[in-house]
C-alpha atoms as a PDB file:
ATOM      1  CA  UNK A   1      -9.444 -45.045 -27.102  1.00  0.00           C
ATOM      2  CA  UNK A   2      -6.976 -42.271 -27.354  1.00  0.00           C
ATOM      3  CA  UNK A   3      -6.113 -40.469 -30.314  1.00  0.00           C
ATOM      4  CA  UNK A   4      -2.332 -40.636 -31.338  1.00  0.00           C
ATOM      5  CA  UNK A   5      -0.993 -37.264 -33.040  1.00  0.00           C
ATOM      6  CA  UNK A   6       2.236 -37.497 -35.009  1.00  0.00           C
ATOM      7  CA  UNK A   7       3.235 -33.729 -34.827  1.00  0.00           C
ATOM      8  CA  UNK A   8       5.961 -32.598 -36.567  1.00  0.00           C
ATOM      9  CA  UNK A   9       9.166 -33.172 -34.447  1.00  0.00           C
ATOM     10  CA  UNK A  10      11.125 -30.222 -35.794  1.00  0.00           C
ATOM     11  CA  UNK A  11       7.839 -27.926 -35.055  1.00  0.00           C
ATOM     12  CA  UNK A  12       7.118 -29.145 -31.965  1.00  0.00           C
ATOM     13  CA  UNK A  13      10.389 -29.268 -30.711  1.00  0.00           C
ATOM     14  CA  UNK A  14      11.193 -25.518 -32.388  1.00  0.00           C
ATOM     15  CA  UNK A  15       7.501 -24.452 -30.460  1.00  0.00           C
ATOM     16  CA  UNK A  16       8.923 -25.416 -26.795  1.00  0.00           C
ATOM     17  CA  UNK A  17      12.115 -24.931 -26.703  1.00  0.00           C
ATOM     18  CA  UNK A  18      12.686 -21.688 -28.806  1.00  0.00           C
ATOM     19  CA  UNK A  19       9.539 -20.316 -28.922  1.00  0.00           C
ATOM     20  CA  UNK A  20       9.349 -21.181 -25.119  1.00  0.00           C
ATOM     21  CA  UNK A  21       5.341 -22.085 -25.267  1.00  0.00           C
ATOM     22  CA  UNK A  22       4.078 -23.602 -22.355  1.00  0.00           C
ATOM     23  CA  UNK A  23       2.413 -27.234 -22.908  1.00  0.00           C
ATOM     24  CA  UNK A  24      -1.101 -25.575 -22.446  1.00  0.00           C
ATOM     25  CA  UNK A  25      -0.358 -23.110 -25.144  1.00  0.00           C
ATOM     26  CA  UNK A  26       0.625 -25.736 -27.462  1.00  0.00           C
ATOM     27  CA  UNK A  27      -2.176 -27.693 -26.589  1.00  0.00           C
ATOM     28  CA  UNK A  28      -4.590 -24.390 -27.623  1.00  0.00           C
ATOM     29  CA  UNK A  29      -2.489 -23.869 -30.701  1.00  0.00           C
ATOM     30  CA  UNK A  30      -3.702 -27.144 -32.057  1.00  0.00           C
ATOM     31  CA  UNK A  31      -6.757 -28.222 -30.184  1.00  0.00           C
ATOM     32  CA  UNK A  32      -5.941 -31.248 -28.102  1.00  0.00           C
ATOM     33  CA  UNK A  33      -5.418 -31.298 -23.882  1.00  0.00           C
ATOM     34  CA  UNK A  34      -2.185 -30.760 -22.218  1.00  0.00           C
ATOM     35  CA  UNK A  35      -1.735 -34.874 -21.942  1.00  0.00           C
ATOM     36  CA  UNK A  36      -2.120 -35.522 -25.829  1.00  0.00           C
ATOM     37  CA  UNK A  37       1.457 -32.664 -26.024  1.00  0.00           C
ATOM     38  CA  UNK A  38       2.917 -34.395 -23.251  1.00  0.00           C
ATOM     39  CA  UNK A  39       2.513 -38.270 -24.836  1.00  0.00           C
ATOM     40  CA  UNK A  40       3.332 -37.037 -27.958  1.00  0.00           C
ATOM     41  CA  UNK A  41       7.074 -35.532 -26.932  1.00  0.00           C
ATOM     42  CA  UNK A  42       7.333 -38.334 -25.195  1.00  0.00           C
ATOM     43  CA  UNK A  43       6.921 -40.524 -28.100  1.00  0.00           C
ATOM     44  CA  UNK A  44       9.207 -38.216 -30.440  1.00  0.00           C
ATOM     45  CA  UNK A  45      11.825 -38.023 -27.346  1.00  0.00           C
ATOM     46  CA  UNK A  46      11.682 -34.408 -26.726  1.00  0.00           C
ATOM     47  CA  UNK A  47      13.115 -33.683 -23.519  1.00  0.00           C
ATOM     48  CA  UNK A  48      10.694 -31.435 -20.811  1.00  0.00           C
ATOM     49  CA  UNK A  49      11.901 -28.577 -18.862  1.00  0.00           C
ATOM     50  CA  UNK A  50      12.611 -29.322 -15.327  1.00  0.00           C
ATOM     51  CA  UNK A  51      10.262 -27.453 -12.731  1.00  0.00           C
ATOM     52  CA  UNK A  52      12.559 -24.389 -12.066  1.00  0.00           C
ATOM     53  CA  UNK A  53      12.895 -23.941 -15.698  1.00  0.00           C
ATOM     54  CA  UNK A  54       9.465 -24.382 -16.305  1.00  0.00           C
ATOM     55  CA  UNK A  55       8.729 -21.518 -13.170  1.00  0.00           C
ATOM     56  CA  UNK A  56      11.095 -19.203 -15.239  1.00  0.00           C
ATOM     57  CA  UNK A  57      10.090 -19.886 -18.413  1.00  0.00           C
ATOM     58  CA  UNK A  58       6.022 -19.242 -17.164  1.00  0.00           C
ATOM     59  CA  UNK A  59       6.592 -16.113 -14.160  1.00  0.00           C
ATOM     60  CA  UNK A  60      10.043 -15.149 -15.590  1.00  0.00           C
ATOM     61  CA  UNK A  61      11.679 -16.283 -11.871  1.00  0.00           C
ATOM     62  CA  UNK A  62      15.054 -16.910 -12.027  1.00  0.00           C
ATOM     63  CA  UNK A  63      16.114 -19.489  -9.347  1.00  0.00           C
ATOM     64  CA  UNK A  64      19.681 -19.820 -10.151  1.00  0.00           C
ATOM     65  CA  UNK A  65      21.005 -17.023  -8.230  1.00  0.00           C
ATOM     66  CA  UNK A  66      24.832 -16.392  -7.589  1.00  0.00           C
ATOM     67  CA  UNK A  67      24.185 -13.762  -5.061  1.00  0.00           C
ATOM     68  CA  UNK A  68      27.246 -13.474  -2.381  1.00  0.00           C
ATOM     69  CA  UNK A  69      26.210 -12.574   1.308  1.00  0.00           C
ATOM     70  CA  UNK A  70      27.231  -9.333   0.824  1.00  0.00           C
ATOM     71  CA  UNK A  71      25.448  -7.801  -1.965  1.00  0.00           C
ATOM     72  CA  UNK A  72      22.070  -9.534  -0.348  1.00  0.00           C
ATOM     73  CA  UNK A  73      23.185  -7.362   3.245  1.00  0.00           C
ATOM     74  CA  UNK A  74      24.226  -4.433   1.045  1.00  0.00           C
ATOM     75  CA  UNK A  75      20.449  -3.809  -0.569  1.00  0.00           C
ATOM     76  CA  UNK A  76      18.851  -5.501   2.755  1.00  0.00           C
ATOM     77  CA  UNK A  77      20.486  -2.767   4.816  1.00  0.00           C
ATOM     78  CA  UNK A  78      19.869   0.058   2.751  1.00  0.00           C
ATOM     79  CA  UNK A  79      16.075  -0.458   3.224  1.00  0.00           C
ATOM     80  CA  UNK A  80      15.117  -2.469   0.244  1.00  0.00           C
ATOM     81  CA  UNK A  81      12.497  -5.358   1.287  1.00  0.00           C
ATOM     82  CA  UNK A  82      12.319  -8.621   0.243  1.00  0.00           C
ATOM     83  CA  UNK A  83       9.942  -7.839  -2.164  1.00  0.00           C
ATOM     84  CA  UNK A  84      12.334  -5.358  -3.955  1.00  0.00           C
ATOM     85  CA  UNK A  85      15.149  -7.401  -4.042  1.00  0.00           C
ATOM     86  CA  UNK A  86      13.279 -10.202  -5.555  1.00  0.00           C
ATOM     87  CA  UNK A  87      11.787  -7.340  -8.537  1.00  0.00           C
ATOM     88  CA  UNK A  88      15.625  -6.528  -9.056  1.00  0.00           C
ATOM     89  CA  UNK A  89      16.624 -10.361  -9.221  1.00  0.00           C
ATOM     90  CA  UNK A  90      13.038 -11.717 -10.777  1.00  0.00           C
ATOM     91  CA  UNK A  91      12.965 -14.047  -7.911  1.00  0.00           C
ATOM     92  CA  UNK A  92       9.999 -14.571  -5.453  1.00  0.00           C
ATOM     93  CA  UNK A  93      10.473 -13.151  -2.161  1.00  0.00           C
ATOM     94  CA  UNK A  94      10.780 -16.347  -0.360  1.00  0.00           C
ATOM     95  CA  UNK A  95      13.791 -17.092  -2.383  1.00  0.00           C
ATOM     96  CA  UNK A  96      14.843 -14.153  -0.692  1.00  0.00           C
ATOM     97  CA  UNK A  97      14.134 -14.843   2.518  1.00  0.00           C
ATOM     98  CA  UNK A  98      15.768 -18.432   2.369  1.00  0.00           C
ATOM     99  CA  UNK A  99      19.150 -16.459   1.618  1.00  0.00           C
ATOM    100  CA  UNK A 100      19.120 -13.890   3.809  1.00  0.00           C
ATOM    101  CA  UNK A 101      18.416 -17.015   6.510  1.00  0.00           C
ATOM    102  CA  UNK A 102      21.462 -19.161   4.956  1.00  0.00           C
ATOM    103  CA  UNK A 103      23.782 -15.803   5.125  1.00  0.00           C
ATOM    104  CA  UNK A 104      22.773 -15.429   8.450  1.00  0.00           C
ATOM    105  CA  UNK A 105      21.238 -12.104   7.948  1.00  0.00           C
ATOM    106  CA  UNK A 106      19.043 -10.687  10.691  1.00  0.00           C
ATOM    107  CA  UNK A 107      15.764 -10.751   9.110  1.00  0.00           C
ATOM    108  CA  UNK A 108      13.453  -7.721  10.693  1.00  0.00           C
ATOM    109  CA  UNK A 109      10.515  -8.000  12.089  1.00  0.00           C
ATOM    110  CA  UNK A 110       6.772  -7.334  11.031  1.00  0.00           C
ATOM    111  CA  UNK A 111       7.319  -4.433  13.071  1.00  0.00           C
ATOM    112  CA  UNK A 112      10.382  -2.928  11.706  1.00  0.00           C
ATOM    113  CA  UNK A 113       9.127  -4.192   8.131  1.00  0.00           C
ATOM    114  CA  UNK A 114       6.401  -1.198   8.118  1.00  0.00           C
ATOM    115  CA  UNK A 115       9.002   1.192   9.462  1.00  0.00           C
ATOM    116  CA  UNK A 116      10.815   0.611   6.965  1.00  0.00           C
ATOM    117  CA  UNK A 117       8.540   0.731   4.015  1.00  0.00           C
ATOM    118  CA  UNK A 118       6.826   3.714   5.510  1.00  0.00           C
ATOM    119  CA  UNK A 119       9.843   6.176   5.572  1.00  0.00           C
ATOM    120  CA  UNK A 120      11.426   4.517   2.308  1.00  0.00           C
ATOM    121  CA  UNK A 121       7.827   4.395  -0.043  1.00  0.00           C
ATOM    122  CA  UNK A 122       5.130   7.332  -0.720  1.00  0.00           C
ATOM    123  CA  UNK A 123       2.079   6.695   0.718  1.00  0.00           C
ATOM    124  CA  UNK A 124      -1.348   8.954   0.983  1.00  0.00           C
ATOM    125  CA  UNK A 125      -1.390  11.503   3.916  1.00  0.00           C
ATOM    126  CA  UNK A 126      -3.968   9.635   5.622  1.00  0.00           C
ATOM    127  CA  UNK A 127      -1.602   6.573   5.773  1.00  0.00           C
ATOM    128  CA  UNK A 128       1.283   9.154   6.873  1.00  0.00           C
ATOM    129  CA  UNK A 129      -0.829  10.549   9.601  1.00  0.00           C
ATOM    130  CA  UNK A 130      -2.032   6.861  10.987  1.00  0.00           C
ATOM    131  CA  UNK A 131       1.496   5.874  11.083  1.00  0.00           C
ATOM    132  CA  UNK A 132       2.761   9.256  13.025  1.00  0.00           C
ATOM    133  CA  UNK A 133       0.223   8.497  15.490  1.00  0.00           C
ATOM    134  CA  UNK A 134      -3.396  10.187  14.264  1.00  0.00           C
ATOM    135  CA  UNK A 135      -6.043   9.842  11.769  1.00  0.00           C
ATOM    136  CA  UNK A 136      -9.375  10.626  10.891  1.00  0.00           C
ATOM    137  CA  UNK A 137     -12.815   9.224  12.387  1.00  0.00           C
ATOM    138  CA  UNK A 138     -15.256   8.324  10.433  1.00  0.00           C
ATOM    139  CA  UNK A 139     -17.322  11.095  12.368  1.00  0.00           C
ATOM    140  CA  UNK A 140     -14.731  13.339  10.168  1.00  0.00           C
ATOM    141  CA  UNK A 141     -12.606  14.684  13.409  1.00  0.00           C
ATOM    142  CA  UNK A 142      -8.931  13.991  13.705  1.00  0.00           C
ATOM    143  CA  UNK A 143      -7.577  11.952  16.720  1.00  0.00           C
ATOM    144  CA  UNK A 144      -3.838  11.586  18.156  1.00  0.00           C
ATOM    145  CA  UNK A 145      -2.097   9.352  19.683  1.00  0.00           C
ATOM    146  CA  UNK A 146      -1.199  10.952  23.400  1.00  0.00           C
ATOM    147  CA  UNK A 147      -0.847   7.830  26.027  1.00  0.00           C
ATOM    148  CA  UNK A 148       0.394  10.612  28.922  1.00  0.00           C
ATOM    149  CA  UNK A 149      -2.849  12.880  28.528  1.00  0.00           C
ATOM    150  CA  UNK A 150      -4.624  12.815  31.655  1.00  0.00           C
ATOM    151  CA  UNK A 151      -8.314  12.626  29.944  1.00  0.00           C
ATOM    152  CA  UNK A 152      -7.200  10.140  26.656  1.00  0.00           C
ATOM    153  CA  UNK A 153      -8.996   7.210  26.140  1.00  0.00           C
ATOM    154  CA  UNK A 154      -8.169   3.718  27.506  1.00  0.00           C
ATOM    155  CA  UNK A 155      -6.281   3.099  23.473  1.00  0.00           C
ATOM    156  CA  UNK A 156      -3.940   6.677  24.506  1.00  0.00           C
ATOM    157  CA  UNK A 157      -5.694   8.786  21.570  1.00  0.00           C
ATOM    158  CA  UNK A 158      -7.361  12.183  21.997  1.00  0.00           C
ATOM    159  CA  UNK A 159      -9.501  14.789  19.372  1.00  0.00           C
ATOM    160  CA  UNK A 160      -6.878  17.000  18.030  1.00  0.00           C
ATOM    161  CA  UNK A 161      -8.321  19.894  18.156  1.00  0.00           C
ATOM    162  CA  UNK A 162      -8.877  19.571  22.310  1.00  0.00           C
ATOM    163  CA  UNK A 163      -5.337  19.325  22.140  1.00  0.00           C
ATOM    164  CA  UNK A 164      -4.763  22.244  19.673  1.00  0.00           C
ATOM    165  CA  UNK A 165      -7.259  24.602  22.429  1.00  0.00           C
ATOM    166  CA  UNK A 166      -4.802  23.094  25.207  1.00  0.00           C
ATOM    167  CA  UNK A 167      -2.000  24.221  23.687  1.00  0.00           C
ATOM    168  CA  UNK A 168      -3.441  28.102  22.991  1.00  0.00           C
ATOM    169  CA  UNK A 169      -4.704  28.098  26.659  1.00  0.00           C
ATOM    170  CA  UNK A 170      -1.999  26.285  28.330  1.00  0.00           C
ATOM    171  CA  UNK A 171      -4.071  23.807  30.478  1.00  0.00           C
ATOM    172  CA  UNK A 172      -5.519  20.646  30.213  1.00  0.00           C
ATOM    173  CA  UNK A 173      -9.650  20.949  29.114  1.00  0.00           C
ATOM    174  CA  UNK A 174     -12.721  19.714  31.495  1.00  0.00           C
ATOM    175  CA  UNK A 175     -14.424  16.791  29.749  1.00  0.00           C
ATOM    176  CA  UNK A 176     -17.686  19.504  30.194  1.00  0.00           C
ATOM    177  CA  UNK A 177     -15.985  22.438  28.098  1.00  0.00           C
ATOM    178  CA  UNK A 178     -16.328  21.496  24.416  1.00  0.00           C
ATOM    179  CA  UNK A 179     -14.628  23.185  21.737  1.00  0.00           C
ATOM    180  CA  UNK A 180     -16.062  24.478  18.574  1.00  0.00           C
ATOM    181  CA  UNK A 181     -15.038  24.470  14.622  1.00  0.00           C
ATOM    182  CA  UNK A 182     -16.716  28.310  13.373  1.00  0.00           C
ATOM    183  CA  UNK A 183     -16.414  26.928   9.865  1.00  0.00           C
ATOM    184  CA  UNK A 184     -18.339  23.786  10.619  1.00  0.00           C
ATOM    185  CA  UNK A 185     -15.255  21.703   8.773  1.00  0.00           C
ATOM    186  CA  UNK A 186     -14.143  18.790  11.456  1.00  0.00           C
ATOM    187  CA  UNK A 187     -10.601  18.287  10.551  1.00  0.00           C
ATOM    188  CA  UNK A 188      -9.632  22.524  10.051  1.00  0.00           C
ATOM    189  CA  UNK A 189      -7.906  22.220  13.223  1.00  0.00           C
ATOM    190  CA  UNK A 190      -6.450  25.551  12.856  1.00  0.00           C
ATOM    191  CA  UNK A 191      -6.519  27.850  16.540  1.00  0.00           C
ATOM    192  CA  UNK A 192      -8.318  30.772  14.732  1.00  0.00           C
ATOM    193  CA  UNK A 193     -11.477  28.146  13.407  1.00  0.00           C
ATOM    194  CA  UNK A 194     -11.629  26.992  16.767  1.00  0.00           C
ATOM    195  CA  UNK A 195     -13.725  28.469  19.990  1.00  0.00           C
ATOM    196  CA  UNK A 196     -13.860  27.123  23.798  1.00  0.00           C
ATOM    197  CA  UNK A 197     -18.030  26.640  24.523  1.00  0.00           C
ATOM    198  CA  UNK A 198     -20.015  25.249  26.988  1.00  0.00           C
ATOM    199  CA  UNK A 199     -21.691  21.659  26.482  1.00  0.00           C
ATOM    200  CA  UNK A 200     -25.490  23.777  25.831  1.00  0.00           C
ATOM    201  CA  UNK A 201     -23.538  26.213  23.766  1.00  0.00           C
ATOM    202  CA  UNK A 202     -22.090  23.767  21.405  1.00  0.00           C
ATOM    203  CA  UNK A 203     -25.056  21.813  21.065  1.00  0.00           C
ATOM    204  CA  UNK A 204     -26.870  24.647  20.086  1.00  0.00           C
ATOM    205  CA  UNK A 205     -23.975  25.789  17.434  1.00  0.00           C
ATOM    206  CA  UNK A 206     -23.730  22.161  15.776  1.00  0.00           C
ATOM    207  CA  UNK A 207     -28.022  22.359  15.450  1.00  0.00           C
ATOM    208  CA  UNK A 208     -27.578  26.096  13.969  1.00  0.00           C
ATOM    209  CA  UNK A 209     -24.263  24.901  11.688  1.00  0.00           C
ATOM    210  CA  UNK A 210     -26.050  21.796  10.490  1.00  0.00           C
ATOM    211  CA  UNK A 211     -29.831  23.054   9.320  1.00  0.00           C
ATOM    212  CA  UNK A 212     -27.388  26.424   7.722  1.00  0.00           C
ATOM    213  CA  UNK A 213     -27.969  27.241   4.246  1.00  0.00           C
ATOM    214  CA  UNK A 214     -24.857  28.727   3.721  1.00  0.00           C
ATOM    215  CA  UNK A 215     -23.422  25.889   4.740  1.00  0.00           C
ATOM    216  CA  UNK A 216     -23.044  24.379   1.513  1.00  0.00           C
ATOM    217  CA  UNK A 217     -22.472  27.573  -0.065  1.00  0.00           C
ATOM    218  CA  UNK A 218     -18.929  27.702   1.825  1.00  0.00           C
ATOM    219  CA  UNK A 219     -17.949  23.999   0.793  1.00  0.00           C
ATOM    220  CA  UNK A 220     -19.136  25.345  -2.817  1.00  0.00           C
ATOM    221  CA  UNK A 221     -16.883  28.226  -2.444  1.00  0.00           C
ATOM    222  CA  UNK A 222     -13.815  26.332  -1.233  1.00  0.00           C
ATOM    223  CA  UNK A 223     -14.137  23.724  -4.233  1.00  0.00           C
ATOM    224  CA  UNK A 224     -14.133  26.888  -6.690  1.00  0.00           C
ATOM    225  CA  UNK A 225     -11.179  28.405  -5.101  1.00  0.00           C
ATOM    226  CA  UNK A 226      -9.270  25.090  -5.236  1.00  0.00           C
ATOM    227  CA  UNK A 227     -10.309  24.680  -8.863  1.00  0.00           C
ATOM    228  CA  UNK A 228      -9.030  28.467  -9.628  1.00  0.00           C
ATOM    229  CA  UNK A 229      -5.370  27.626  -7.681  1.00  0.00           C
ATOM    230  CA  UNK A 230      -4.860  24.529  -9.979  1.00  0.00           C
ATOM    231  CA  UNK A 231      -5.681  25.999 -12.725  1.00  0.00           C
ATOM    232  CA  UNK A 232      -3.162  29.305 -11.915  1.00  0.00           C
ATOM    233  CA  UNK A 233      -0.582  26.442 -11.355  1.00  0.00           C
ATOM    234  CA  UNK A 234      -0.704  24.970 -14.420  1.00  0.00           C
ATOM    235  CA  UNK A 235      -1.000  28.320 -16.322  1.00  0.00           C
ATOM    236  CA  UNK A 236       1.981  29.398 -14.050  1.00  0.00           C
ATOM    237  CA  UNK A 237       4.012  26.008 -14.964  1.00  0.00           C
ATOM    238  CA  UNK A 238       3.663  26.688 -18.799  1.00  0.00           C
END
């Protein structure tokens, strides 16, 4: 048998439409399921919100949108997304994406998407470096992206710092010569940290480098001396 509630019109009316409580709220606010609000407007003849007032009024979307072709082109061709333009309009994006399709507007493709959003949005270095073309193993070396090299692999990458020795000797490196890192770091590509050895040679320096006790001493050292410019730059800033 169901229970019939006889609400206050006034305050249930005042509760939906000014307020602008969903029917789940109001149903919390006085204990009953969504259906008991529902019968009970029904009964008192309180209109309902139809279902794109009802998405505003719950994820703040408008969907009444007067944009003209050319203000959508406008912030479309100045790099903004669709996701932007529907933050400045409080739309969702595929209210977006159904205009720009209407207007006729060349929407871009996944590929041109990331271009985009990578040259027109701050991202972490190792996302910068991936999307120039290198980033870092999880062996801790740096690869990059060179398709022409004559020894890259069958993806077109190669270790940096092969590349880096190239450069300083001007020819291309045997897969048998190796190249060494003196400070043991991976990714300190720099041309004075790094030394042409033989295969036996560099074997023997990555045993020595890896059982050194000073070792960890240097990566103590380096943390310190970060610590001590950060510091100086905030003394230096006040």
């Amino acid at each position: 048998m169901r229970i019939k509630y006889n609400w206050d019109r006034d305050e249930l009316e005042k509760l939906y439409w000014q307020e602008k409580k969903t029917l789940a709220q109001i149903a919390s606010m006085f204990g009953v399921n969504r259906q008991a609000v529902c019968r009970c407007m029904k009964r008192q003849g309180i209109p309902r919100r139809s279902c794109s007032e009802a998405q505003v009024n719950r994820h703040g979307l408008n969907y009444n949108i007067n944009w003209s072709k050319e203000q959508l082109e406008k912030l479309y061709l100045e790099g903004k997304s669709a996701t932007d333009i529907s933050h400045i309009y409080h739309c969702s994006k595929w209210r977006v994406y159904k205009s720009l399709k209407q207007f006729g507007i060349p929407i871009r493709t996944q590929h041109e998407a990331k271009k985009v959003f990578y040259e027109t949005h701050e991202m972490p270095e190792a996302l910068r470096r991936k999307h120039k073309g290198s980033y870092k193993t999880t062996s801790g070396y740096i690869i990059v992206r060179a398709p022409d090299h004559p020894y890259a692999t069958k993806a077109g990458y190669v270790l940096e710092h092969r590349l880096v020795m190239e450069k300083k000797l001007g020819r291309y490196l045997l897969p048998s010569e190796k190249v060494h890192h003196n400070n043991g770091i991976k990714d300190d590509n720099r041309p004075e940290n790094l030394q042409l050895v033989s295969q036996l040679d560099h074997t023997m320096r990555g045993e020595f480098c890896t059982q050194c006790p000073l070792r960890k001493e240097i990566r103590l050292l380096r943390w310190e001396m970060k610590q001590l410019r950060e510091q100086l730059q905030y003394k230096l800033m006040e």
